[in-house]
C-alpha atoms as a PDB file:
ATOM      1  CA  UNK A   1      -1.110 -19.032  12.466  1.00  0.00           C
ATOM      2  CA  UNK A   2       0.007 -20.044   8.768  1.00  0.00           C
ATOM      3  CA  UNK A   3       0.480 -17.207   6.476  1.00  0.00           C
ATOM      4  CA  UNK A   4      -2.680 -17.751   4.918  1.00  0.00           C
ATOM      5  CA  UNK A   5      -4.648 -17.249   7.934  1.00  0.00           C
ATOM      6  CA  UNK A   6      -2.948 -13.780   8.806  1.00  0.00           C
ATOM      7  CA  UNK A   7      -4.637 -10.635   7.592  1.00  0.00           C
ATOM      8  CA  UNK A   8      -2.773  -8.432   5.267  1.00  0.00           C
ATOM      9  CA  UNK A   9      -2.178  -5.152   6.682  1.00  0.00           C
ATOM     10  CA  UNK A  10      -2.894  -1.927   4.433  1.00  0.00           C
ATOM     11  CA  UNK A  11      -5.418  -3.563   2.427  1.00  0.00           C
ATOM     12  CA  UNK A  12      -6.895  -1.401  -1.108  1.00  0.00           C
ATOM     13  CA  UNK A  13     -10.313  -1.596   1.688  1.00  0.00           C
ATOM     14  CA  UNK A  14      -8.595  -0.370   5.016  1.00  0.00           C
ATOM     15  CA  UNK A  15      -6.955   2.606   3.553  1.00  0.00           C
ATOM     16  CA  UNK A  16     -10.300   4.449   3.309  1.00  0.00           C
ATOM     17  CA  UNK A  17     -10.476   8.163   4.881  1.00  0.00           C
ATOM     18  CA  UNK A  18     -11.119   6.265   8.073  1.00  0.00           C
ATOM     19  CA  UNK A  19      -7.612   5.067   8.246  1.00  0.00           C
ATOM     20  CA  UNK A  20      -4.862   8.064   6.905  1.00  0.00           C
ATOM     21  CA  UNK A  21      -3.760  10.149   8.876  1.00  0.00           C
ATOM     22  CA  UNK A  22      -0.604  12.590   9.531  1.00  0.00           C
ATOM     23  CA  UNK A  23       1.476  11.199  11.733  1.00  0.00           C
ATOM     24  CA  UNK A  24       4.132  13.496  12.072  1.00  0.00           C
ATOM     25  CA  UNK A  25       5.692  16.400   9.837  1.00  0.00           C
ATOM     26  CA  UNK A  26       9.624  15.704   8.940  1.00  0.00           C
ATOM     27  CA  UNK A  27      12.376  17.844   7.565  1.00  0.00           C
ATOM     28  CA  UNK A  28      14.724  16.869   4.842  1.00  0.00           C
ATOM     29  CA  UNK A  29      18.264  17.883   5.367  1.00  0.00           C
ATOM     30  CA  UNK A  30      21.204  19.035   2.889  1.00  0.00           C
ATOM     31  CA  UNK A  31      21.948  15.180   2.112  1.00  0.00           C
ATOM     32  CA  UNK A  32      18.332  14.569   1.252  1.00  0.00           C
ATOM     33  CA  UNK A  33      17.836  12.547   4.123  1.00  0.00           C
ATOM     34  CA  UNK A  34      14.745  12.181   6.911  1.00  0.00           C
ATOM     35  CA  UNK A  35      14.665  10.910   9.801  1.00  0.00           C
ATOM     36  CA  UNK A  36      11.214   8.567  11.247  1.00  0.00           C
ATOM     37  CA  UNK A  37      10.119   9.695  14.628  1.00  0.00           C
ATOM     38  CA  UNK A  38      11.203   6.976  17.186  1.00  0.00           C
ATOM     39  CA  UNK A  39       7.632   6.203  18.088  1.00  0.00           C
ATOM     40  CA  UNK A  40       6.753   5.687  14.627  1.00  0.00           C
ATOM     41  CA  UNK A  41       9.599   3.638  13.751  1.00  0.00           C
ATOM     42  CA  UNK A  42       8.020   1.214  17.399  1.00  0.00           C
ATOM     43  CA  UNK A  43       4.839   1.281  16.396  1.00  0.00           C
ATOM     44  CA  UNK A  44       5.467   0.369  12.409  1.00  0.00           C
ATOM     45  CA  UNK A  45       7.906  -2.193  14.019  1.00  0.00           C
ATOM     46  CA  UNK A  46      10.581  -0.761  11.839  1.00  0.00           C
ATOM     47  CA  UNK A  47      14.214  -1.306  12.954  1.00  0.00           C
ATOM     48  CA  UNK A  48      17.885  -0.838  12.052  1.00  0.00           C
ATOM     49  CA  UNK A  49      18.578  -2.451   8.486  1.00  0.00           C
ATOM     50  CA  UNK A  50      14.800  -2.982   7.501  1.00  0.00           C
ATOM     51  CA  UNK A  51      13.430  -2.023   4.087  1.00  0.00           C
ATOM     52  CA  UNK A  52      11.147   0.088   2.987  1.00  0.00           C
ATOM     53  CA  UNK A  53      10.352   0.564  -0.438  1.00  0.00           C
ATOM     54  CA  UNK A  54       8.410   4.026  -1.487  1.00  0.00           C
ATOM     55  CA  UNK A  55       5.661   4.134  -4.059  1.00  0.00           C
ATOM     56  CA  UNK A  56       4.563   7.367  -5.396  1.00  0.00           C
ATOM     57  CA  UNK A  57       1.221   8.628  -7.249  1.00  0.00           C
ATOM     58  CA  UNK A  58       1.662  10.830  -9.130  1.00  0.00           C
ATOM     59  CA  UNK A  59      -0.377  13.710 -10.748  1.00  0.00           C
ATOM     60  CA  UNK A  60      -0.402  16.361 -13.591  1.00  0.00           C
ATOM     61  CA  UNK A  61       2.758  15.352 -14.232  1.00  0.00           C
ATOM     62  CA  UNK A  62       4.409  15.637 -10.343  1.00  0.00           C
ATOM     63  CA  UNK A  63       4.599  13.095  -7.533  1.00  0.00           C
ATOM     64  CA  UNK A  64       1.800  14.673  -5.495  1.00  0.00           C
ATOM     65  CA  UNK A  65       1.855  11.506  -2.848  1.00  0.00           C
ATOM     66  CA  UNK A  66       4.849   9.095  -1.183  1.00  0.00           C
ATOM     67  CA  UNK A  67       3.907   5.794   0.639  1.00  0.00           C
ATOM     68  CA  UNK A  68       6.306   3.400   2.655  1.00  0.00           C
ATOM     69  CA  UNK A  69       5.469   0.006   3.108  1.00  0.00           C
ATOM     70  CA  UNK A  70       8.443  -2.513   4.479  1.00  0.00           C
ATOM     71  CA  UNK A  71      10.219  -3.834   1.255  1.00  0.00           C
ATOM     72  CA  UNK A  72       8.615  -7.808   3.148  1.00  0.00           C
ATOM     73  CA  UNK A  73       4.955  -6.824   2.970  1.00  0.00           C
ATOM     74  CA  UNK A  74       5.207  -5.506  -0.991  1.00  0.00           C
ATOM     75  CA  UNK A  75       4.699  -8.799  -2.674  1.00  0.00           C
ATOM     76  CA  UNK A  76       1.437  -8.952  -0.731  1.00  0.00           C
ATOM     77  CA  UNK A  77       0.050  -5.633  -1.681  1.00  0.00           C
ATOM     78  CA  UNK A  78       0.905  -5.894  -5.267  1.00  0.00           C
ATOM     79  CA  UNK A  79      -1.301  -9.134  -5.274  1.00  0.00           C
ATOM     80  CA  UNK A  80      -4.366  -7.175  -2.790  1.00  0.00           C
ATOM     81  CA  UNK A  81      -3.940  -4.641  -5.716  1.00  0.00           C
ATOM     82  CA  UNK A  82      -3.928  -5.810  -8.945  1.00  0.00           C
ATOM     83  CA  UNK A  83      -5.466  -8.637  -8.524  1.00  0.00           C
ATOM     84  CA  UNK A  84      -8.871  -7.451  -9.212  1.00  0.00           C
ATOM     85  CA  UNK A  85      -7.703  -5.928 -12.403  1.00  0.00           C
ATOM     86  CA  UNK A  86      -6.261  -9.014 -13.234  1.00  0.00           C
ATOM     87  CA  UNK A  87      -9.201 -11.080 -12.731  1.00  0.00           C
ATOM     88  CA  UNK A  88     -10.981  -8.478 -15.250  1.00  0.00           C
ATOM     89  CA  UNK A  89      -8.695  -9.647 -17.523  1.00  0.00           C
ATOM     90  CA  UNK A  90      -8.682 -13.394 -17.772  1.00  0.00           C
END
């Protein structure tokens, strides 16, 4: 399958209220560092030396949300968002 045909995961549509949800509650220690339960890590496919980046929303002035998305996939999501804006525009 060419990277055309393959679906973008986390699409602006899929991340309705159908598709969030907690999946796990972490601690961060001293160093400011947390730690991705194992069975996340397998089923996000995320292994030693991947990157994540970490966008935040933020609101009345604090950072009231954090979402990862592998550093790989952000070039994609950037287009899925602002590309409607962006077609406003022209």
């Amino acid at each position: 399958m060419s990277k055309k045909d393959q679906k973008a995961c986390c699409s602006p549509v899929e991340m309705g209220v159908n598709y969030c949800k907690v999946e796990s509650i972490i601690s961060v220690d001293e160093r400011g560092q947390m730690v991705l339960p194992k069975e996340l890590r397998d089923r996000a496919h995320i292994r030693a030396g991947d990157k994540l980046a970490m966008i935040s929303w933020e609101k009345g002035g604090e950072i009231c949300c954090i979402y990862l998305i592998k550093a790989e996939h952000l070039a994609e999501r950037v287009k899925d968002f602002l590309g409607p804006m962006m077609k406003g525009m022209v």
